[in-house]
N, C-alpha and C. Protein backbone atom coordinates (compact mmCIF):
# COMPACT_ATOMS: atom_id res chain seq x y z
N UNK A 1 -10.93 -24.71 -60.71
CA UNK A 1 -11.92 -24.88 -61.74
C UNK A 1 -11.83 -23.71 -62.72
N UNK A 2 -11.46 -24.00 -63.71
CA UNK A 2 -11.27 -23.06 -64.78
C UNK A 2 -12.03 -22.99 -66.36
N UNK A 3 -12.95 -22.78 -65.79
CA UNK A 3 -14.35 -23.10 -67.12
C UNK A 3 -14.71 -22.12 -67.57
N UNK A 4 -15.15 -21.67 -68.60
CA UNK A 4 -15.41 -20.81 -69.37
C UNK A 4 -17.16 -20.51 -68.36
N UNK A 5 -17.85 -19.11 -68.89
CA UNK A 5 -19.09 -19.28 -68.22
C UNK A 5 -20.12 -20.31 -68.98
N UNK A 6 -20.18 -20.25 -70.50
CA UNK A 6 -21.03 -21.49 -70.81
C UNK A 6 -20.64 -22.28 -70.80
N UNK A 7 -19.23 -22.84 -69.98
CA UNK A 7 -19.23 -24.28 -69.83
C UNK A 7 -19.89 -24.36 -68.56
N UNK A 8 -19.57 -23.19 -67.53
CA UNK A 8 -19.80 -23.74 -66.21
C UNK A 8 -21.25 -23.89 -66.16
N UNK A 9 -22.60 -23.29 -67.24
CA UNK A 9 -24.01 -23.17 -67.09
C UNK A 9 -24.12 -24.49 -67.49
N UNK A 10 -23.27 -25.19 -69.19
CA UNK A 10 -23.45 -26.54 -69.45
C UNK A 10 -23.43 -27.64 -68.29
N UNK A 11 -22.69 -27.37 -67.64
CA UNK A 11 -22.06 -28.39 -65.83
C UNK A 11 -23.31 -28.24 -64.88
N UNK A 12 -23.73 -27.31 -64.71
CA UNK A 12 -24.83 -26.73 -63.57
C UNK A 12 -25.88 -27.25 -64.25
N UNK A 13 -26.56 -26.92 -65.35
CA UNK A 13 -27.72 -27.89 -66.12
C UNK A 13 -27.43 -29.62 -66.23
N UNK A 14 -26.38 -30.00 -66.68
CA UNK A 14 -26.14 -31.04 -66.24
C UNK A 14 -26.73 -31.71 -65.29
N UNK A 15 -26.14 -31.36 -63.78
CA UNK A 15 -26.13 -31.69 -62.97
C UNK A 15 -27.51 -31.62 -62.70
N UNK A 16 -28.29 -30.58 -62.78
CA UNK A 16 -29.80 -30.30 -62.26
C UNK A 16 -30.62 -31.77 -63.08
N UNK A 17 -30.34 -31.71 -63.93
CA UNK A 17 -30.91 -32.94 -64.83
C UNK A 17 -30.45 -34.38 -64.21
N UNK A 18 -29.49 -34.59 -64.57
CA UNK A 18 -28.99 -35.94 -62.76
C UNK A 18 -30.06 -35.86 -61.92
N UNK A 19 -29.83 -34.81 -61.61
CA UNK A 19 -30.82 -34.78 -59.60
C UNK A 19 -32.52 -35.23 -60.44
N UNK A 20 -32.92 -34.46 -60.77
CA UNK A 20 -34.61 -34.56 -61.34
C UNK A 20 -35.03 -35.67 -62.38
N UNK A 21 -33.47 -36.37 -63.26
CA UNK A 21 -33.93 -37.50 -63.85
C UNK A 21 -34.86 -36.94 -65.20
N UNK A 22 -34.91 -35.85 -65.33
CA UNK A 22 -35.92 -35.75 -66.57
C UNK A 22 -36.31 -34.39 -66.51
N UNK A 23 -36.40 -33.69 -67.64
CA UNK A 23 -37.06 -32.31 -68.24
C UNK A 23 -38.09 -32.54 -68.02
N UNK A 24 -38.98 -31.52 -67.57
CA UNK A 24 -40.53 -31.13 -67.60
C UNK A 24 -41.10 -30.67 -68.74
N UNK A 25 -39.98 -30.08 -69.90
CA UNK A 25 -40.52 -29.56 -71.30
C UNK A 25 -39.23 -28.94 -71.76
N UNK A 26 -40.08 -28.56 -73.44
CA UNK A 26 -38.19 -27.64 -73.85
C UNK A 26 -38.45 -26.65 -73.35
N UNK A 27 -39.36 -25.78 -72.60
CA UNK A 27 -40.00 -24.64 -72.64
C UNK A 27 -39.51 -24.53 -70.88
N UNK A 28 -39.37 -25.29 -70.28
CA UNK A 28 -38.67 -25.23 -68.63
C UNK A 28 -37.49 -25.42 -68.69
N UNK A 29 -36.64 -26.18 -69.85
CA UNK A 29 -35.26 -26.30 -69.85
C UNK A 29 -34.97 -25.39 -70.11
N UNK A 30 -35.15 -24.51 -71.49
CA UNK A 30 -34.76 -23.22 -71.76
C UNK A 30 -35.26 -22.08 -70.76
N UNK A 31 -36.14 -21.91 -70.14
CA UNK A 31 -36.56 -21.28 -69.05
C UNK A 31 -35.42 -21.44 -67.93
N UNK A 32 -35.12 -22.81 -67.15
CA UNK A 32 -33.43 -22.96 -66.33
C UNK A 32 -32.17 -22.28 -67.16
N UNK A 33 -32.34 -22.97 -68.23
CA UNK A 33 -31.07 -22.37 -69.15
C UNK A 33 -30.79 -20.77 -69.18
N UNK A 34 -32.18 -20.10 -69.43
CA UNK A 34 -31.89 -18.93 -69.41
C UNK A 34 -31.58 -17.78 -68.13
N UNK A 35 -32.24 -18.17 -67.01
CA UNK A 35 -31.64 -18.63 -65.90
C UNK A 35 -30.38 -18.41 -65.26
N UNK A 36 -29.59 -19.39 -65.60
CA UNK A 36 -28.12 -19.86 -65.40
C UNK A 36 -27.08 -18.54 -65.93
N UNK A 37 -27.80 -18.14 -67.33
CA UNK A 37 -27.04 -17.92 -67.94
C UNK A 37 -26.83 -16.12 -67.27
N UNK A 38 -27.97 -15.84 -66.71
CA UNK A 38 -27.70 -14.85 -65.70
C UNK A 38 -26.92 -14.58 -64.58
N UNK A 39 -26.73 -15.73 -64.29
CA UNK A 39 -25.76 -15.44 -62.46
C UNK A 39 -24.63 -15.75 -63.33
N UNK A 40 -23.40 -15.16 -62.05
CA UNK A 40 -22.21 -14.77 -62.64
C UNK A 40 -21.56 -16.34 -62.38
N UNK A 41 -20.07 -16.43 -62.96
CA UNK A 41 -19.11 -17.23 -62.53
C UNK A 41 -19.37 -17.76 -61.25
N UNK A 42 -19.17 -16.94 -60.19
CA UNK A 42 -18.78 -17.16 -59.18
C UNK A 42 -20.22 -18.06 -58.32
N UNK A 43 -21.39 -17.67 -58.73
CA UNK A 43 -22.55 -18.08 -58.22
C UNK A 43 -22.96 -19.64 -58.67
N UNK A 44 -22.34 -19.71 -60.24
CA UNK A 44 -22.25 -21.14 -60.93
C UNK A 44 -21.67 -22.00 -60.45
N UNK A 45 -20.33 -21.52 -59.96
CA UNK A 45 -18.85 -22.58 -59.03
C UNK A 45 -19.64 -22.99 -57.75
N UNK A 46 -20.53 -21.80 -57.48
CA UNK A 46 -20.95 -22.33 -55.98
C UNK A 46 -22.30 -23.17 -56.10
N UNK A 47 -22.57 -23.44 -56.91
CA UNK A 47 -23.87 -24.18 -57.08
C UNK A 47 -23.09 -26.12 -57.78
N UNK A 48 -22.08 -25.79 -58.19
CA UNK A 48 -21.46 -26.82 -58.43
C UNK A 48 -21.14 -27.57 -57.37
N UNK A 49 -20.48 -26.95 -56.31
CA UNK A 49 -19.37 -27.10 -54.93
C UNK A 49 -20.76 -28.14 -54.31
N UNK A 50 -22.34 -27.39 -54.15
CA UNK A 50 -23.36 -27.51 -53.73
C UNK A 50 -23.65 -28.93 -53.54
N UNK A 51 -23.63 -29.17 -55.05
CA UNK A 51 -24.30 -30.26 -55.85
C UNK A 51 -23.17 -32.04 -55.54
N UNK A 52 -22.37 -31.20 -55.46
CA UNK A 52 -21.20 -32.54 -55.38
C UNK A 52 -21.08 -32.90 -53.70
């Protein structure tokens, strides 16, 4: 897997949105988003691995 880090946060939000079917607000998406955008590479791949 060779993704840039905002691709791999774009993939991980993704996916969280799949599972829950729907945002709670823009104000909790950007709240996850900002989030994501904290943990490293390696914590993103593993939340991917998780999810699948």
């Amino acid at each position: 897997m060779n993704m840039t880090h905002k691709e791999l946060v774009d993939q991980v939000s993704a996916n969280l949105f799949k599972q829950s079917g729907k945002i709670e607000s823009q104000r909790s998406w950007q709240a996850m988003r900002n989030y994501l955008e904290q943990l490293d590479s390696e914590q993103l791949k593993s939340m991917l691995k998780e999810a699948a």
